[in-house]
C-alpha atoms as a PDB file:
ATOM      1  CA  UNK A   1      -7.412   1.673 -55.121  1.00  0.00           C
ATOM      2  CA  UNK A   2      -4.756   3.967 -56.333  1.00  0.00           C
ATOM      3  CA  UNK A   3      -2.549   6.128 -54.457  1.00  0.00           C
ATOM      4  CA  UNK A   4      -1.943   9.578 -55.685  1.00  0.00           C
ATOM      5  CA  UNK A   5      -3.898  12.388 -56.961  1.00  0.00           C
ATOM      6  CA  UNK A   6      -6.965  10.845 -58.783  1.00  0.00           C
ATOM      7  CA  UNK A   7      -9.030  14.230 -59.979  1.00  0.00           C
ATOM      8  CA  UNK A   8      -7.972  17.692 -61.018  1.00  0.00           C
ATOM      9  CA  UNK A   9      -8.331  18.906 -58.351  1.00  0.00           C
ATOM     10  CA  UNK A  10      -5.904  16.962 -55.616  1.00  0.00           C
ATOM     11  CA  UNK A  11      -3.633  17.377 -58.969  1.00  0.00           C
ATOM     12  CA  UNK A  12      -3.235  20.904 -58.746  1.00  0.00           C
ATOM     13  CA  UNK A  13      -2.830  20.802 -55.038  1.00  0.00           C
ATOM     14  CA  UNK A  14       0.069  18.376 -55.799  1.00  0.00           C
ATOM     15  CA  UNK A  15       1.824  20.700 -57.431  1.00  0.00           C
ATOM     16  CA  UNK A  16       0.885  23.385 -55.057  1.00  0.00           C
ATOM     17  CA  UNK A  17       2.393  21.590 -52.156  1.00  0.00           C
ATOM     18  CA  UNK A  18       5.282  19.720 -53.986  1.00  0.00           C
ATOM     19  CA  UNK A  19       8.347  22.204 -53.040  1.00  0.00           C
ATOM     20  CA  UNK A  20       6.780  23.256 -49.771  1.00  0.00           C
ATOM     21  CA  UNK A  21       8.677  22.964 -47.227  1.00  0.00           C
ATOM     22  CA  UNK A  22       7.936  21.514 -43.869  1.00  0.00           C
ATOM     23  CA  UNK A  23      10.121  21.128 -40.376  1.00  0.00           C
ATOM     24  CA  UNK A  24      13.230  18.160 -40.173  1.00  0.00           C
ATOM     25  CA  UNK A  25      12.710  16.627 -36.520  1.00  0.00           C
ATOM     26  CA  UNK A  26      15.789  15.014 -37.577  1.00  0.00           C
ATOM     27  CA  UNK A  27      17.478  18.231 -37.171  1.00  0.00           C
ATOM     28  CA  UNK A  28      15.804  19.615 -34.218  1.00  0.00           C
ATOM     29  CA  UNK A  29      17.581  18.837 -30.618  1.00  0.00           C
ATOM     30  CA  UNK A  30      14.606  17.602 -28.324  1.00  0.00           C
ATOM     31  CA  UNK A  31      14.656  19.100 -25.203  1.00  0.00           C
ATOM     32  CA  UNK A  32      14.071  15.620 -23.148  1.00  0.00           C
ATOM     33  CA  UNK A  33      17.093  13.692 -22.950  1.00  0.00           C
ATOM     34  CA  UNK A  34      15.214  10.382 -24.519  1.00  0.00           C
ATOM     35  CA  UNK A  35      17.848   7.807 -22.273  1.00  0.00           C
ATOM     36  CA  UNK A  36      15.950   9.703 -19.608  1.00  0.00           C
ATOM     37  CA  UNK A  37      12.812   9.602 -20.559  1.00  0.00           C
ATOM     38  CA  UNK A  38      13.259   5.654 -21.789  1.00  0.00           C
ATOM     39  CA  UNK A  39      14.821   5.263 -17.867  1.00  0.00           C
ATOM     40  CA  UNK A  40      11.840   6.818 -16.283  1.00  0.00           C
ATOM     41  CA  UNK A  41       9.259   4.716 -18.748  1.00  0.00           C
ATOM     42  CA  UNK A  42      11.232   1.736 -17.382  1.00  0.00           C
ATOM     43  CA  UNK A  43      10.966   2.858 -13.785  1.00  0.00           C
ATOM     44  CA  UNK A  44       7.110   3.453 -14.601  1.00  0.00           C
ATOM     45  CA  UNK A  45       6.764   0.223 -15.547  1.00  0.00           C
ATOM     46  CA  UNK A  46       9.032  -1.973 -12.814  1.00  0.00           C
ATOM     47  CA  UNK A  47       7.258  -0.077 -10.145  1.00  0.00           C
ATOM     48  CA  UNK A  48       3.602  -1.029 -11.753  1.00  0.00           C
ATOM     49  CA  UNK A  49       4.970  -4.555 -12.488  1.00  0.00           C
ATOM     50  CA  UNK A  50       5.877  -5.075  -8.360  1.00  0.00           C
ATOM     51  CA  UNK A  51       2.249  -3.218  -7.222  1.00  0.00           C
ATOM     52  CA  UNK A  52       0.774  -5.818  -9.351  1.00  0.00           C
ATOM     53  CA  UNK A  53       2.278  -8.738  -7.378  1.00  0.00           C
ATOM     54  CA  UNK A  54       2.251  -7.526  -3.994  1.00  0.00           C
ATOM     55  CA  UNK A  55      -1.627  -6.794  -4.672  1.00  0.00           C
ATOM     56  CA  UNK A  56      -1.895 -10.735  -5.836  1.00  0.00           C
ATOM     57  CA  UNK A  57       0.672 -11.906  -2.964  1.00  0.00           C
ATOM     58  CA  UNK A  58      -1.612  -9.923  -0.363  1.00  0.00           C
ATOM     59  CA  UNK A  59      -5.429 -11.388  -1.634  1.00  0.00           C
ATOM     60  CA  UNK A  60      -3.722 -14.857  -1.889  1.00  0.00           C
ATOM     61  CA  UNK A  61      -3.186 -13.944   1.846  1.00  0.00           C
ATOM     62  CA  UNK A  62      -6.694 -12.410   2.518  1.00  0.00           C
ATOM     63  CA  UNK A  63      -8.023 -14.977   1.117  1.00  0.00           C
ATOM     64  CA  UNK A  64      -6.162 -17.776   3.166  1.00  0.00           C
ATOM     65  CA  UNK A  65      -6.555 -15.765   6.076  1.00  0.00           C
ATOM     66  CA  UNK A  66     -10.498 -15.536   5.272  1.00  0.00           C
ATOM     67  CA  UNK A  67     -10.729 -19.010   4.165  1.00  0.00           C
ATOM     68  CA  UNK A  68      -9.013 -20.338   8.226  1.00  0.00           C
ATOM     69  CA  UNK A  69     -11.209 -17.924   9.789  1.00  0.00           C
ATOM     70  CA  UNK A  70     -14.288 -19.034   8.301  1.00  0.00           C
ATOM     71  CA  UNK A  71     -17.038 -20.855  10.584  1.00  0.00           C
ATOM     72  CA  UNK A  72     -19.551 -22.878   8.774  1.00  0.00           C
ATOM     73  CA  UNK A  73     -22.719 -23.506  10.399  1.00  0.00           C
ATOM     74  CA  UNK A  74     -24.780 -26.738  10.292  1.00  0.00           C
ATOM     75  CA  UNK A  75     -28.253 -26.419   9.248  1.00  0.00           C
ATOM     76  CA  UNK A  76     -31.014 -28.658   9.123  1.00  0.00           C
ATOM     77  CA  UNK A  77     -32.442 -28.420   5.812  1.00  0.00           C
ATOM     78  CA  UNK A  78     -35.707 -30.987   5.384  1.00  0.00           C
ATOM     79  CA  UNK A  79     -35.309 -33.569   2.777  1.00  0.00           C
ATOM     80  CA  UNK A  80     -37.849 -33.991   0.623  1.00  0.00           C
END
């Protein structure tokens, strides 16, 4: 597979669109400060990181809590 115009036709647009000219974002100033934007991200993702274990911290403790409370009955099943 070659890269490039292969047919007359995505030739001519080649040439078309050689010397057009398109926008630098290398030049533009964003307007979000991206040390910002990389701080909040990293807040984002601390704060999801410590939900996560307090939610498996508190079912390890449901579960213990569940698993002392439990009362298992006796029954009489008939053996065959």
């Amino acid at each position: 597979m070659a890269i490039g115009a292969e047919d007359y036709i995505d030739q001519l647009l080649v040439k078309k669109y050689a010397d057009e000219k398109v926008d630098n974002h290398d030049n533009i100033e964003s307007m979000i400060d991206p040390q910002k934007m990389l701080g909040a991200m990293n807040d984002y993702a601390s704060m999801h990181k410590n939900m996560m274990l307090l939610k498996q911290r508190l079912n390890i403790a449901c579960y213990a809590i569940n698993a002392r409370s439990a009362r298992y009955n006796k029954t009489n099943t008939p053996q065959y």
